[in-house]
C-alpha atoms as a PDB file:
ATOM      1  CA  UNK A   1       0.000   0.000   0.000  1.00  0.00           C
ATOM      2  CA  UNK A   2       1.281   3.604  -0.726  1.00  0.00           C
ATOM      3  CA  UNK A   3       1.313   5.724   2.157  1.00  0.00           C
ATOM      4  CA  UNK A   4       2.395   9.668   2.464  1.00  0.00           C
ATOM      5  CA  UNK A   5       5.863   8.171   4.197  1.00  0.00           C
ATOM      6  CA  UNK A   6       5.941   6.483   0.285  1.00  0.00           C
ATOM      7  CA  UNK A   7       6.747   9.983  -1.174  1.00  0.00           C
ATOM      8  CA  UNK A   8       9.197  13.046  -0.732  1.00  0.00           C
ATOM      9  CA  UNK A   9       7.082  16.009  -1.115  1.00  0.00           C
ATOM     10  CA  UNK A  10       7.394  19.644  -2.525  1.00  0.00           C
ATOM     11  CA  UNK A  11       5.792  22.001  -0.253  1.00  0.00           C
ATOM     12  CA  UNK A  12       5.319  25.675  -1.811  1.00  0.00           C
ATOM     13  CA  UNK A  13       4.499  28.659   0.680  1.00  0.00           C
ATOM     14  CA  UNK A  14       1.834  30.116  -1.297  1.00  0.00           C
ATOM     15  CA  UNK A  15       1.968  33.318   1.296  1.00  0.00           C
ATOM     16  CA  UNK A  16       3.796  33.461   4.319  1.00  0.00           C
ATOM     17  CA  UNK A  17       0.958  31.751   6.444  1.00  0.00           C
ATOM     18  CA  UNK A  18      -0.221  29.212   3.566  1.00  0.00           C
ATOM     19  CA  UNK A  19       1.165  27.032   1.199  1.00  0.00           C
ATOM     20  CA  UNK A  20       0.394  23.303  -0.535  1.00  0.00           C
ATOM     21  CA  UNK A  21       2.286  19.851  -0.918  1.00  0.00           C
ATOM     22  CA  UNK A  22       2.837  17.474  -3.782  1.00  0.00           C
ATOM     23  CA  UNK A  23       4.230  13.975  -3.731  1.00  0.00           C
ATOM     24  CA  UNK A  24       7.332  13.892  -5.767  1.00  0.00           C
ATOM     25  CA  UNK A  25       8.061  11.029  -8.038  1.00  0.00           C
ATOM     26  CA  UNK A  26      11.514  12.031  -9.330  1.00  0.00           C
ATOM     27  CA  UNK A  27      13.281  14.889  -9.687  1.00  0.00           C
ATOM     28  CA  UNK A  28      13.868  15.509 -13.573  1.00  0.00           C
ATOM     29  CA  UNK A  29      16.711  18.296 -13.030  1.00  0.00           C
ATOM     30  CA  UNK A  30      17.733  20.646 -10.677  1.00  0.00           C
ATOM     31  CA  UNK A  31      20.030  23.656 -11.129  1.00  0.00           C
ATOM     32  CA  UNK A  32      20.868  27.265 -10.377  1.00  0.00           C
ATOM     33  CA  UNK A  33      21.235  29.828 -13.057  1.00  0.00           C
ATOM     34  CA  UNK A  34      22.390  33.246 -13.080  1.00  0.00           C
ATOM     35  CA  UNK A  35      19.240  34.339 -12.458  1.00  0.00           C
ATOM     36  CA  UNK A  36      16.744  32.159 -10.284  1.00  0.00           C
ATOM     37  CA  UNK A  37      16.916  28.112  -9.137  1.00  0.00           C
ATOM     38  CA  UNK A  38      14.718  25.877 -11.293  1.00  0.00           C
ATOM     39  CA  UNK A  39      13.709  22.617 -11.048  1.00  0.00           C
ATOM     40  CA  UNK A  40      11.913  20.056 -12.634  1.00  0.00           C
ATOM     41  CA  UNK A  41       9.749  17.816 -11.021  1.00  0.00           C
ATOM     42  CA  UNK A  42       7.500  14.900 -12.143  1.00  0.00           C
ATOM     43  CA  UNK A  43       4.519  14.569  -9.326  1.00  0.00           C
ATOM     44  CA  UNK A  44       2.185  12.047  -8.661  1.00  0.00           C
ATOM     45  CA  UNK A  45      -1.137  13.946  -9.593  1.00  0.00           C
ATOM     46  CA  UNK A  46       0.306  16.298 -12.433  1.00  0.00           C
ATOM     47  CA  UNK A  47       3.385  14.954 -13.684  1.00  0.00           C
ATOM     48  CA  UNK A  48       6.344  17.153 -14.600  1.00  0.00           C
ATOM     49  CA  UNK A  49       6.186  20.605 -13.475  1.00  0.00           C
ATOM     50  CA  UNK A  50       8.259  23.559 -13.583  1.00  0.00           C
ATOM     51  CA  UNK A  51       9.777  25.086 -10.767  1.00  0.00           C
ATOM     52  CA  UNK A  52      11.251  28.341 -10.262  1.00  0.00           C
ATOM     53  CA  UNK A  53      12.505  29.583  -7.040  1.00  0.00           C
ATOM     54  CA  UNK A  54      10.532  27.750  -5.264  1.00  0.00           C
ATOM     55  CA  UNK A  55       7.294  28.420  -6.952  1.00  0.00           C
ATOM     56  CA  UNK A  56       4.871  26.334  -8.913  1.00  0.00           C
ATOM     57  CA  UNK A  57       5.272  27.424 -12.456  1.00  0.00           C
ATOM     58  CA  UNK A  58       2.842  25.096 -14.342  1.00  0.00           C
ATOM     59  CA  UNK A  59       1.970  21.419 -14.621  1.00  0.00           C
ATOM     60  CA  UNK A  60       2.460  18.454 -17.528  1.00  0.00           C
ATOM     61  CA  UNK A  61      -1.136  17.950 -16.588  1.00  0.00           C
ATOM     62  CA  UNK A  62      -3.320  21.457 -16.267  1.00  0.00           C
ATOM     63  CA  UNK A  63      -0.808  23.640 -18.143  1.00  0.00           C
ATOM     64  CA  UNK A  64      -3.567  23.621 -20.876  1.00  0.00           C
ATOM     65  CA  UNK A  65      -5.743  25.621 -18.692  1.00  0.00           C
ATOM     66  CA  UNK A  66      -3.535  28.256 -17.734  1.00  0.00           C
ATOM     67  CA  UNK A  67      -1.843  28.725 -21.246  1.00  0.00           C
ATOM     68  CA  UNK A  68      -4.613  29.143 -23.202  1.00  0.00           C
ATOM     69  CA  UNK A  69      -6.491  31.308 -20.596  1.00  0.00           C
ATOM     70  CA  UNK A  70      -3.414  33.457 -20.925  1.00  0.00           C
ATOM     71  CA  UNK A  71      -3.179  33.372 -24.885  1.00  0.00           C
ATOM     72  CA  UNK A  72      -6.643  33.086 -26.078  1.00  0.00           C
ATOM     73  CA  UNK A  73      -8.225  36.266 -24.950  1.00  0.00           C
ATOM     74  CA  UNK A  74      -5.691  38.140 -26.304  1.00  0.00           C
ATOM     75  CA  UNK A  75      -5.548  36.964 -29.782  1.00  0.00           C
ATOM     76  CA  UNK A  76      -9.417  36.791 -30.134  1.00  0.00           C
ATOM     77  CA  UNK A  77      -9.418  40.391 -28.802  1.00  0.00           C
ATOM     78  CA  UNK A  78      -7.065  41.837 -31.746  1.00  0.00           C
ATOM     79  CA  UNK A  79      -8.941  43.909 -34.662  1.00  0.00           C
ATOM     80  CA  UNK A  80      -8.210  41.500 -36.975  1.00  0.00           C
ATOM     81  CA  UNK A  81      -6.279  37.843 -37.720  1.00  0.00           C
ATOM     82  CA  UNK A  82      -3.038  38.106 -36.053  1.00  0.00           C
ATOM     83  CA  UNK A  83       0.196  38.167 -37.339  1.00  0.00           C
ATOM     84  CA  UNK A  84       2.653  38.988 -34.225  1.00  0.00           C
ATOM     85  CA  UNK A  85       2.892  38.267 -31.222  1.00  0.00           C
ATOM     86  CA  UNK A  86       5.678  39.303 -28.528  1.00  0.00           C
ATOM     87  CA  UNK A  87       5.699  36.776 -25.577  1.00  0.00           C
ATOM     88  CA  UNK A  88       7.977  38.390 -22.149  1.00  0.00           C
ATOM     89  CA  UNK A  89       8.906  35.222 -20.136  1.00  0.00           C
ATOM     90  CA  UNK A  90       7.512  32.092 -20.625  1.00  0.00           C
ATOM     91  CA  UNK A  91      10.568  29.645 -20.244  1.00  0.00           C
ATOM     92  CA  UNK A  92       8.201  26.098 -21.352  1.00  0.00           C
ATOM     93  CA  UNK A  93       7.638  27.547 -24.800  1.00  0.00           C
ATOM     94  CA  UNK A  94       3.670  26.674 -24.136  1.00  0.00           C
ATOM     95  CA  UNK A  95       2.861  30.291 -24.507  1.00  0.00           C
ATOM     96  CA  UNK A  96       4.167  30.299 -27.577  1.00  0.00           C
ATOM     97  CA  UNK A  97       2.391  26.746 -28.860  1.00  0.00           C
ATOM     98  CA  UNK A  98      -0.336  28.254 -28.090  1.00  0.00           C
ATOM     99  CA  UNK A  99       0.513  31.290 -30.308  1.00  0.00           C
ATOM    100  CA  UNK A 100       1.298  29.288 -33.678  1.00  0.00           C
ATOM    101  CA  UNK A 101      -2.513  27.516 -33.340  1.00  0.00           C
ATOM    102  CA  UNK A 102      -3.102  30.935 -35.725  1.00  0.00           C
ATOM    103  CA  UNK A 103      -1.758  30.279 -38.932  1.00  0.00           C
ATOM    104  CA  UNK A 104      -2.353  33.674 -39.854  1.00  0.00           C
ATOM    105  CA  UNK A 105       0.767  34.934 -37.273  1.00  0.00           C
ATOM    106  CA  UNK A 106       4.038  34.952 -38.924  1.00  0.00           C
ATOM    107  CA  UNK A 107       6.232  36.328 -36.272  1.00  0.00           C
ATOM    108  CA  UNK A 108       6.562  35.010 -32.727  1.00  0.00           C
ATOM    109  CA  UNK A 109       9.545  36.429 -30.916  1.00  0.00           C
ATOM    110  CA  UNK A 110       9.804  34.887 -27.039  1.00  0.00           C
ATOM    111  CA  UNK A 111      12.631  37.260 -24.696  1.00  0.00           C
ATOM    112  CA  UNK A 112      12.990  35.136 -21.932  1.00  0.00           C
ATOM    113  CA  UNK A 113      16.262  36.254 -19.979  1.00  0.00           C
ATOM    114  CA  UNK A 114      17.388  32.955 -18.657  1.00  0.00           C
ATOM    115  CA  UNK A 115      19.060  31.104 -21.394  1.00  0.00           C
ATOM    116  CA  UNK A 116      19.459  28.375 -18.965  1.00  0.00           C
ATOM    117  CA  UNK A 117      15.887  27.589 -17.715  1.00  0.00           C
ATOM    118  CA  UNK A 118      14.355  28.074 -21.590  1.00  0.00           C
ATOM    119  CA  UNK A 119      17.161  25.159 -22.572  1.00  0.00           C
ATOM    120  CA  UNK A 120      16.331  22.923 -19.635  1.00  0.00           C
ATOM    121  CA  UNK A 121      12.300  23.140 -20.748  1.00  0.00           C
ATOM    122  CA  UNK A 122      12.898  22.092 -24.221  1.00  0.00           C
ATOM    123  CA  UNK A 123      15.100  19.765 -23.226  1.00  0.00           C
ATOM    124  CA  UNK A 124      12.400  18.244 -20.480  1.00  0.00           C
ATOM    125  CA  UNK A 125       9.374  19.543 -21.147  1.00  0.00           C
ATOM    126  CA  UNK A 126       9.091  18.722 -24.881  1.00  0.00           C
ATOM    127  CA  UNK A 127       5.128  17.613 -23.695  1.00  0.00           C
ATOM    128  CA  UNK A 128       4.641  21.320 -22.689  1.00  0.00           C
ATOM    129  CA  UNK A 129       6.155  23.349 -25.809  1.00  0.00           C
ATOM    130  CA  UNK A 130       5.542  20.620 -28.396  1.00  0.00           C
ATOM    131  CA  UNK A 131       8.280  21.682 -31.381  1.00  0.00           C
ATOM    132  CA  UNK A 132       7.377  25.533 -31.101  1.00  0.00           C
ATOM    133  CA  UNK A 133      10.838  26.562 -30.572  1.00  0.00           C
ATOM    134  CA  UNK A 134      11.524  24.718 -33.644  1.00  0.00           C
ATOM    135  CA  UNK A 135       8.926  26.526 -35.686  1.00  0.00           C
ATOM    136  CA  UNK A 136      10.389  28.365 -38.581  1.00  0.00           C
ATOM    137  CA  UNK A 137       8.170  31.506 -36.963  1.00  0.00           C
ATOM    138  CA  UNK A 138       9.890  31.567 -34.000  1.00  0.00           C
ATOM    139  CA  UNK A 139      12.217  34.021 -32.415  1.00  0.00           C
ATOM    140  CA  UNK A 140      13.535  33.224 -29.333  1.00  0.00           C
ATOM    141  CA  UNK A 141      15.756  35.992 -27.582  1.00  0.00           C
ATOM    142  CA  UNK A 142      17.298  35.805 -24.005  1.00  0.00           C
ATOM    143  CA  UNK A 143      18.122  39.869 -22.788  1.00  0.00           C
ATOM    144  CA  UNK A 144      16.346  42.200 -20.488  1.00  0.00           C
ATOM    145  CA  UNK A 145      12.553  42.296 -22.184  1.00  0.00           C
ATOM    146  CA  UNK A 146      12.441  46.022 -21.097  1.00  0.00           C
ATOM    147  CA  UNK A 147      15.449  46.912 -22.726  1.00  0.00           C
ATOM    148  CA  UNK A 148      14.436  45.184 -25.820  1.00  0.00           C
ATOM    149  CA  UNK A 149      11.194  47.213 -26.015  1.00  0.00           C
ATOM    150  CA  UNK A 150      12.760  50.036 -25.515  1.00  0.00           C
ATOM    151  CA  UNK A 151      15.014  49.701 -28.585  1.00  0.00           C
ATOM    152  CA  UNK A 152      12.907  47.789 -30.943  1.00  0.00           C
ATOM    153  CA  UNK A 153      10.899  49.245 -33.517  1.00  0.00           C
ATOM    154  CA  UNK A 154       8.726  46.180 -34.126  1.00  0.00           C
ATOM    155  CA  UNK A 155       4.508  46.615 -33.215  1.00  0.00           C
ATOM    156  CA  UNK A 156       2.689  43.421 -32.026  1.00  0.00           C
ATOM    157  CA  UNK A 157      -0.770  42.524 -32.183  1.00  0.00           C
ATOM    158  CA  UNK A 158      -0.113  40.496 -28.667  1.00  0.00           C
ATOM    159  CA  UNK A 159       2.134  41.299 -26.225  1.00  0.00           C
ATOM    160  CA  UNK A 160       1.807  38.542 -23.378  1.00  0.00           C
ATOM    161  CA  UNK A 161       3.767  38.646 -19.693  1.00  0.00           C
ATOM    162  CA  UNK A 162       4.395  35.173 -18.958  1.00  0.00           C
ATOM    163  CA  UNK A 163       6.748  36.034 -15.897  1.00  0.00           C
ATOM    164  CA  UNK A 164       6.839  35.335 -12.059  1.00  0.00           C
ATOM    165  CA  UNK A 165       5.544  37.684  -9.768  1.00  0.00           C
ATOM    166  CA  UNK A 166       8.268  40.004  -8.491  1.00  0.00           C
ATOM    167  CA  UNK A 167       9.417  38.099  -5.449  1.00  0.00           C
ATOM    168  CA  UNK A 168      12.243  41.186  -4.096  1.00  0.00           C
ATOM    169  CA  UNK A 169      13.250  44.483  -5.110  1.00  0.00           C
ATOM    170  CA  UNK A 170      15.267  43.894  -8.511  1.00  0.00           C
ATOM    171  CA  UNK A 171      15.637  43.983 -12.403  1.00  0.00           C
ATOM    172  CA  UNK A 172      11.876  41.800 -12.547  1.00  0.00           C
ATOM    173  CA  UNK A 173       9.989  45.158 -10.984  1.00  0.00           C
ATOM    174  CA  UNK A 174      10.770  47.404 -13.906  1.00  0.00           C
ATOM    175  CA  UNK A 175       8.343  44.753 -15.449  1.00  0.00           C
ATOM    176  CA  UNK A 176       5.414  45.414 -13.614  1.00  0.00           C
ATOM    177  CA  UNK A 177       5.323  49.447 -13.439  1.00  0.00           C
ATOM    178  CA  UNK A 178       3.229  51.881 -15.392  1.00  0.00           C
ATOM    179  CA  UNK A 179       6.344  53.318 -16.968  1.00  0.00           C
ATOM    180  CA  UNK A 180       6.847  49.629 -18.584  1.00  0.00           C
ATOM    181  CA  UNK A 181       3.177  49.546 -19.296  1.00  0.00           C
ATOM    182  CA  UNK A 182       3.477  53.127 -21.517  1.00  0.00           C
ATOM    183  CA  UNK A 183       6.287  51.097 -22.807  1.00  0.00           C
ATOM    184  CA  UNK A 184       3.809  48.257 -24.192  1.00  0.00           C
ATOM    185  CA  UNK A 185       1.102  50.534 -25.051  1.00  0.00           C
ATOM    186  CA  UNK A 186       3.296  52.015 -27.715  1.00  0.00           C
ATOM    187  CA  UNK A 187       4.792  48.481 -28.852  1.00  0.00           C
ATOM    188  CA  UNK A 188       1.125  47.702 -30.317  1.00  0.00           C
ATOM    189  CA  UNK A 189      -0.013  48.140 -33.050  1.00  0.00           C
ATOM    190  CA  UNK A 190      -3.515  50.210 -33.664  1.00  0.00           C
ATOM    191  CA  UNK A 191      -5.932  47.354 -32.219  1.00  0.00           C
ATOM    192  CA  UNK A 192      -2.958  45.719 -30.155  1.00  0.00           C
ATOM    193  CA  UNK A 193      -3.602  44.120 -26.582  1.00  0.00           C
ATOM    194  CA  UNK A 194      -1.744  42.896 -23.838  1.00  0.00           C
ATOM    195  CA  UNK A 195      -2.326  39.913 -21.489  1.00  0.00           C
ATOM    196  CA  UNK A 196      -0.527  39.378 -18.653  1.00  0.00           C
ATOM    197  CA  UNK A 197      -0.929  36.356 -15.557  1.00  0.00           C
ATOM    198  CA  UNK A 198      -1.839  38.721 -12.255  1.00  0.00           C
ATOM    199  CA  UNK A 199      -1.289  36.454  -9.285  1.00  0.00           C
ATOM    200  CA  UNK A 200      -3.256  34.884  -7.395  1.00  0.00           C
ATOM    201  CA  UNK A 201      -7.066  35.893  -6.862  1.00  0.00           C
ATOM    202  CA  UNK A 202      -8.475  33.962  -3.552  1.00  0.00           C
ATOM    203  CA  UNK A 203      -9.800  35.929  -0.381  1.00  0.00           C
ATOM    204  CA  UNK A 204      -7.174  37.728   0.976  1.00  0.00           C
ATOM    205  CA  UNK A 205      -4.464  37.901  -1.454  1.00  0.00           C
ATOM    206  CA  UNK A 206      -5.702  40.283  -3.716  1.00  0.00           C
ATOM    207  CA  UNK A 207      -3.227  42.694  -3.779  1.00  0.00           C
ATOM    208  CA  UNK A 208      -1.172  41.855  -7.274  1.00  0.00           C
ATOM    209  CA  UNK A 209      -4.072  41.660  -8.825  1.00  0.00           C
ATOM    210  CA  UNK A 210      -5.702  44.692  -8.261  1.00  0.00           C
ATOM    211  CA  UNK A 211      -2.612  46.706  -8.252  1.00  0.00           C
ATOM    212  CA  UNK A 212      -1.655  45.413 -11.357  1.00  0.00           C
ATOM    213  CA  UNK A 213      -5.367  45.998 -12.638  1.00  0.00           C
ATOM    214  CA  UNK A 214      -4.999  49.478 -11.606  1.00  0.00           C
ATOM    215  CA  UNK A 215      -1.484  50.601 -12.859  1.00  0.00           C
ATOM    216  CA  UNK A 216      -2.718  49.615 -16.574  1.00  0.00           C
ATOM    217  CA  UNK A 217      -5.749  51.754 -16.190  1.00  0.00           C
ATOM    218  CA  UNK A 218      -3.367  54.554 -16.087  1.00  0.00           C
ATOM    219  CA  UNK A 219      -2.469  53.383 -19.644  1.00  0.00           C
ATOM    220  CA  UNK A 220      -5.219  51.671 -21.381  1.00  0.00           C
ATOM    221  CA  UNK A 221      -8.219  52.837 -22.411  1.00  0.00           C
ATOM    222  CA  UNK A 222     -10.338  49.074 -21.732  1.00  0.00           C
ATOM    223  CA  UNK A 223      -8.569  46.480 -18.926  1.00  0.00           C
ATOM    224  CA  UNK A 224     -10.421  43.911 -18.423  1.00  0.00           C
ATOM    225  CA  UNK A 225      -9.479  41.116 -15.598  1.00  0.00           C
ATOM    226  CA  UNK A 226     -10.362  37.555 -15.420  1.00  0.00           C
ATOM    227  CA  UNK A 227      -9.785  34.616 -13.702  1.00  0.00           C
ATOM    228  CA  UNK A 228      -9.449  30.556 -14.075  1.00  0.00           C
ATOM    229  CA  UNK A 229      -8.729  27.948 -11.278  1.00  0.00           C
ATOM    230  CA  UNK A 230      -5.390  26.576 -12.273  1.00  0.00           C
ATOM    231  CA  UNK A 231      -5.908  23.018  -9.685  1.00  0.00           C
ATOM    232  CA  UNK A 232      -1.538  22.302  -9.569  1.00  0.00           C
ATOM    233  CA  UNK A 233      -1.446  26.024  -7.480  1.00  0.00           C
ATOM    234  CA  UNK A 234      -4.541  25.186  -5.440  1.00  0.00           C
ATOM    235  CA  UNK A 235      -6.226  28.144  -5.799  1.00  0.00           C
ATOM    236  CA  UNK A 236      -8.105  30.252  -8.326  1.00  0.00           C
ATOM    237  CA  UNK A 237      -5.361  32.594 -10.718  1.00  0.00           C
ATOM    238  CA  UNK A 238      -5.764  36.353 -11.903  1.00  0.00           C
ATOM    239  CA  UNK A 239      -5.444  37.091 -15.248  1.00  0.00           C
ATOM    240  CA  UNK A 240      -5.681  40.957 -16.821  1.00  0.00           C
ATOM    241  CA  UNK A 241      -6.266  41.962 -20.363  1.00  0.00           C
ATOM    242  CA  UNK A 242      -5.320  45.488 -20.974  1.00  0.00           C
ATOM    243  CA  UNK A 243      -7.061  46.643 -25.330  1.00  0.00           C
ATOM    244  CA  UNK A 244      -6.267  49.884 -27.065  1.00  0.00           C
ATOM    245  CA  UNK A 245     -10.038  49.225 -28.429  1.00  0.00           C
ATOM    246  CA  UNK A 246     -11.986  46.166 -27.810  1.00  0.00           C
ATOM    247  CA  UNK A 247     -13.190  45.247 -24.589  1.00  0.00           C
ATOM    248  CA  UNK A 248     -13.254  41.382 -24.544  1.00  0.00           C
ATOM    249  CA  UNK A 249     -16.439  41.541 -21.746  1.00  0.00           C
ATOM    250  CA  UNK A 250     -18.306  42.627 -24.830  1.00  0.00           C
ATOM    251  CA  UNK A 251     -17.953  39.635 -26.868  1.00  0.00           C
ATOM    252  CA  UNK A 252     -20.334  37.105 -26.263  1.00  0.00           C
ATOM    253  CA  UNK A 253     -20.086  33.256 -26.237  1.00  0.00           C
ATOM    254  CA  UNK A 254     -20.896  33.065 -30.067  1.00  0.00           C
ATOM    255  CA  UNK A 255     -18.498  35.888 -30.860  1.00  0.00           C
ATOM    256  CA  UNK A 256     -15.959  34.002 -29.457  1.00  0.00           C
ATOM    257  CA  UNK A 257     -16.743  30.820 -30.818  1.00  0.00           C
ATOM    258  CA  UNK A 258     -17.010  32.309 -34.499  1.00  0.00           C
ATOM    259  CA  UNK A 259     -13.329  33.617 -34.106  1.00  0.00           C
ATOM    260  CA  UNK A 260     -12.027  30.278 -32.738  1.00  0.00           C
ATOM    261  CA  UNK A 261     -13.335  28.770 -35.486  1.00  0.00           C
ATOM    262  CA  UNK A 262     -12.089  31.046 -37.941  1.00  0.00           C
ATOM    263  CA  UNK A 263      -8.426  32.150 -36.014  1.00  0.00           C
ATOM    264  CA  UNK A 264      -7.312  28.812 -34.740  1.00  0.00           C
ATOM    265  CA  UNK A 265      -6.120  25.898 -36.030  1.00  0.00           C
ATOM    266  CA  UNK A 266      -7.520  22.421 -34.637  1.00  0.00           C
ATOM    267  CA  UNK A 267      -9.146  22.292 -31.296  1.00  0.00           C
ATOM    268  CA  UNK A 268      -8.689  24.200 -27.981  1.00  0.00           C
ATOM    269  CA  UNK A 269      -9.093  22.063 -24.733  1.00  0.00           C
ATOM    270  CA  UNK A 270     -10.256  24.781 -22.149  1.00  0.00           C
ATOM    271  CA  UNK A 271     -11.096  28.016 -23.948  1.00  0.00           C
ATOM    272  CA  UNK A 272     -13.985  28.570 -25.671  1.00  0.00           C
ATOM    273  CA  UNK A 273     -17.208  30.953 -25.744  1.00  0.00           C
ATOM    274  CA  UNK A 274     -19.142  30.044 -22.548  1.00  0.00           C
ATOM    275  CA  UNK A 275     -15.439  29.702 -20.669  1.00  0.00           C
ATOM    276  CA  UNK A 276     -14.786  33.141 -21.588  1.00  0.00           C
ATOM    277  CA  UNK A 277     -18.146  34.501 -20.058  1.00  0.00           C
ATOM    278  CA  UNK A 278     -17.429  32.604 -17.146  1.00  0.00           C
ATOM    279  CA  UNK A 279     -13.631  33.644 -16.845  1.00  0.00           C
ATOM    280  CA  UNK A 280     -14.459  37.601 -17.334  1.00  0.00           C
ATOM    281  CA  UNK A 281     -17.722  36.983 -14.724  1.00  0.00           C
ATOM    282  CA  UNK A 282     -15.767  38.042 -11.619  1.00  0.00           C
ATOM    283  CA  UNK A 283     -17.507  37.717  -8.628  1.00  0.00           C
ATOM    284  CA  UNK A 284     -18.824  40.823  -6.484  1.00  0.00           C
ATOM    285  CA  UNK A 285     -15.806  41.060  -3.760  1.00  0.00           C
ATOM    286  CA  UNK A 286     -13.186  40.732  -6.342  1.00  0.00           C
ATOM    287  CA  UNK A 287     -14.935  43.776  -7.993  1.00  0.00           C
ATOM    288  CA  UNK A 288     -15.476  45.403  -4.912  1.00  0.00           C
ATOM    289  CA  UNK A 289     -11.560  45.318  -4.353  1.00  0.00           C
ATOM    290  CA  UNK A 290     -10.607  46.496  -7.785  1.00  0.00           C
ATOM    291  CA  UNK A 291     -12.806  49.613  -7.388  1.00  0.00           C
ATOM    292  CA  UNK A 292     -11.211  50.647  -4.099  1.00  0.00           C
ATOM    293  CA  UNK A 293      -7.734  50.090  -5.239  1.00  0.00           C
ATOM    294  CA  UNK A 294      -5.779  53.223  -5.436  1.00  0.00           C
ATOM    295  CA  UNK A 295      -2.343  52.046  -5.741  1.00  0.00           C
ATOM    296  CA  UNK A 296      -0.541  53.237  -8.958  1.00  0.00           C
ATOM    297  CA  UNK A 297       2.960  50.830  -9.220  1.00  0.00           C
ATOM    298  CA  UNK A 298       5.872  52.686 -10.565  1.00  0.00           C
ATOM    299  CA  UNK A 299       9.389  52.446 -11.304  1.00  0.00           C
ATOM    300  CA  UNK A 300      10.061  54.660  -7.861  1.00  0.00           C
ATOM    301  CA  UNK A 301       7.161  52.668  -5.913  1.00  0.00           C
ATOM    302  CA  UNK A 302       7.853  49.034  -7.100  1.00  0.00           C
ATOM    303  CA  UNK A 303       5.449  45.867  -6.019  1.00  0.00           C
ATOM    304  CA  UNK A 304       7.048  42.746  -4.074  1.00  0.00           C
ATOM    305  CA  UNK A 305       4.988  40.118  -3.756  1.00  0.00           C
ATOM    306  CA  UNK A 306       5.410  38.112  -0.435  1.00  0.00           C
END
């Protein structure tokens, strides 16, 4: 019979008071970078996951949920069939599989600044990205995503932040700051958005969220937030899409089913019209706490996230 005492286990401190366990199979690899410590774990429930200092990243088995809740809007929100797409982060390549589902985009760059942890996912996690580095489309840079912006004079349909939450004062805040933001904003083009994952959105640990949430209204005209329950972090997960024009709470389940059908190629697992109604449908308190926030995040008055 297995038991718990079967199993070593990964605990993750969720906040300083909370956190979750998983039973750990194996451990796939486990390093330290320049920049963070990552490991890769296979689990009992989920199978590999990605780890990165310390924190849950996403999960062989639910990554599908996550991923496309972070892609879909986005792309389905753009005036028109996409053609590029900018993706800030996302070390599994999965952002960007999700991406090249639109035949109609013919430039995905990726500027992930950890050469390291983007080589140990597609050397590991070839379940998650599925060949996308390998796509002839794909542009995969490893530098400082706000420097890049700054010099490059490329516009994106999509720009996606597929990063970790700012954990301590450091390069990774000047990501998450209206000044960045403005930065974004001008990196679209005309119908442009930008989707970003917001932390985490139970009772009590709001904060991210609705910061974040408010710091883009200082630069978008339509930011819309949403949320999915992502079950390998245990708890429901904040999601914000920021539009220079189309507000994604006004397209309805057919809408959205009608530009699946005519954006993406072959079948999505978790996104579709009634999941978007749902995922935009946020409940009264989390309203409630986006209307009183009044914090603005800057470059001077940075966010850490305990």
């Amino acid at each position: 019979m297995i038991t718990p005492q079967s199993y070593k286990w990964f605990f993750e401190a969720t906040t300083p008071v909370e956190g979750h366990m998983h039973a750990i199979v194996r451990t796939v690899v486990q390093a330290q970078t320049k920049f963070q410590s990552v490991e890769i774990l296979e689990t009992a429930s989920y199978g590999k996951t990605l780890v990165l200092d310390g924190r849950m990243q996403s999960s062989q088995a639910d990554e599908f949920i996550y991923h496309e809740a972070l892609v879909h809007p986005g792309l389905l929100a753009a005036g028109g069939p996409p053609e590029t797409a900018l993706v800030i982060g996302g070390g599994e390549g999965a952002t960007l599989r999700e991406i090249l589902k639109y035949p109609s985009i013919r430039r995905a760059v990726m500027v992930d600044i950890d050469a390291e942890v983007v080589e140990l996912c597609r050397r590991h996690l070839p379940e998650m990205h599925r060949g996308a580095f390998d796509d002839p489309r794909t542009a995969v840079r490893h530098e400082d995503a706000r420097g890049y912006l700054e010099r490059t004079s490329d516009r994106f349909d999509l720009i996606i932040s597929d990063l970790v939450e700012p954990l301590e004062e450091g390069p990774a805040c000047l990501l998450y700051s209206k000044e960045f933001y403005k930065i974004v904003h001008d990196r679209l083009t005309p119908t442009g958005t930008f989707t970003m994952q917001a932390g985490m959105t139970k009772v009590a640990d709001l904060a991210f969220f609705t910061a974040m949430h408010r710091t883009l209204r200082e630069v978008f005209p339509v930011v819309a937030g949403y949320q999915s329950f992502i079950s390998c972090f245990g708890t429901p997960w904040g999601f914000i899409l920021a539009s220079k024009k189309i507000d994604p709470r006004r397209q309805d389940a057919a809408t959205i089913d009608r530009l699946i059908n005519e954006r993406v190629k072959g079948s999505l697992d978790y996104w579709d019209g009634l999941t978007h109604q749902h995922a935009f449908a946020l409940p009264r308190h989390i309203r409630k706490a986006i209307d009183a926030e009044t914090r603005v995040v800057t470059d001077a008055r940075p966010l850490i996230v305990a």
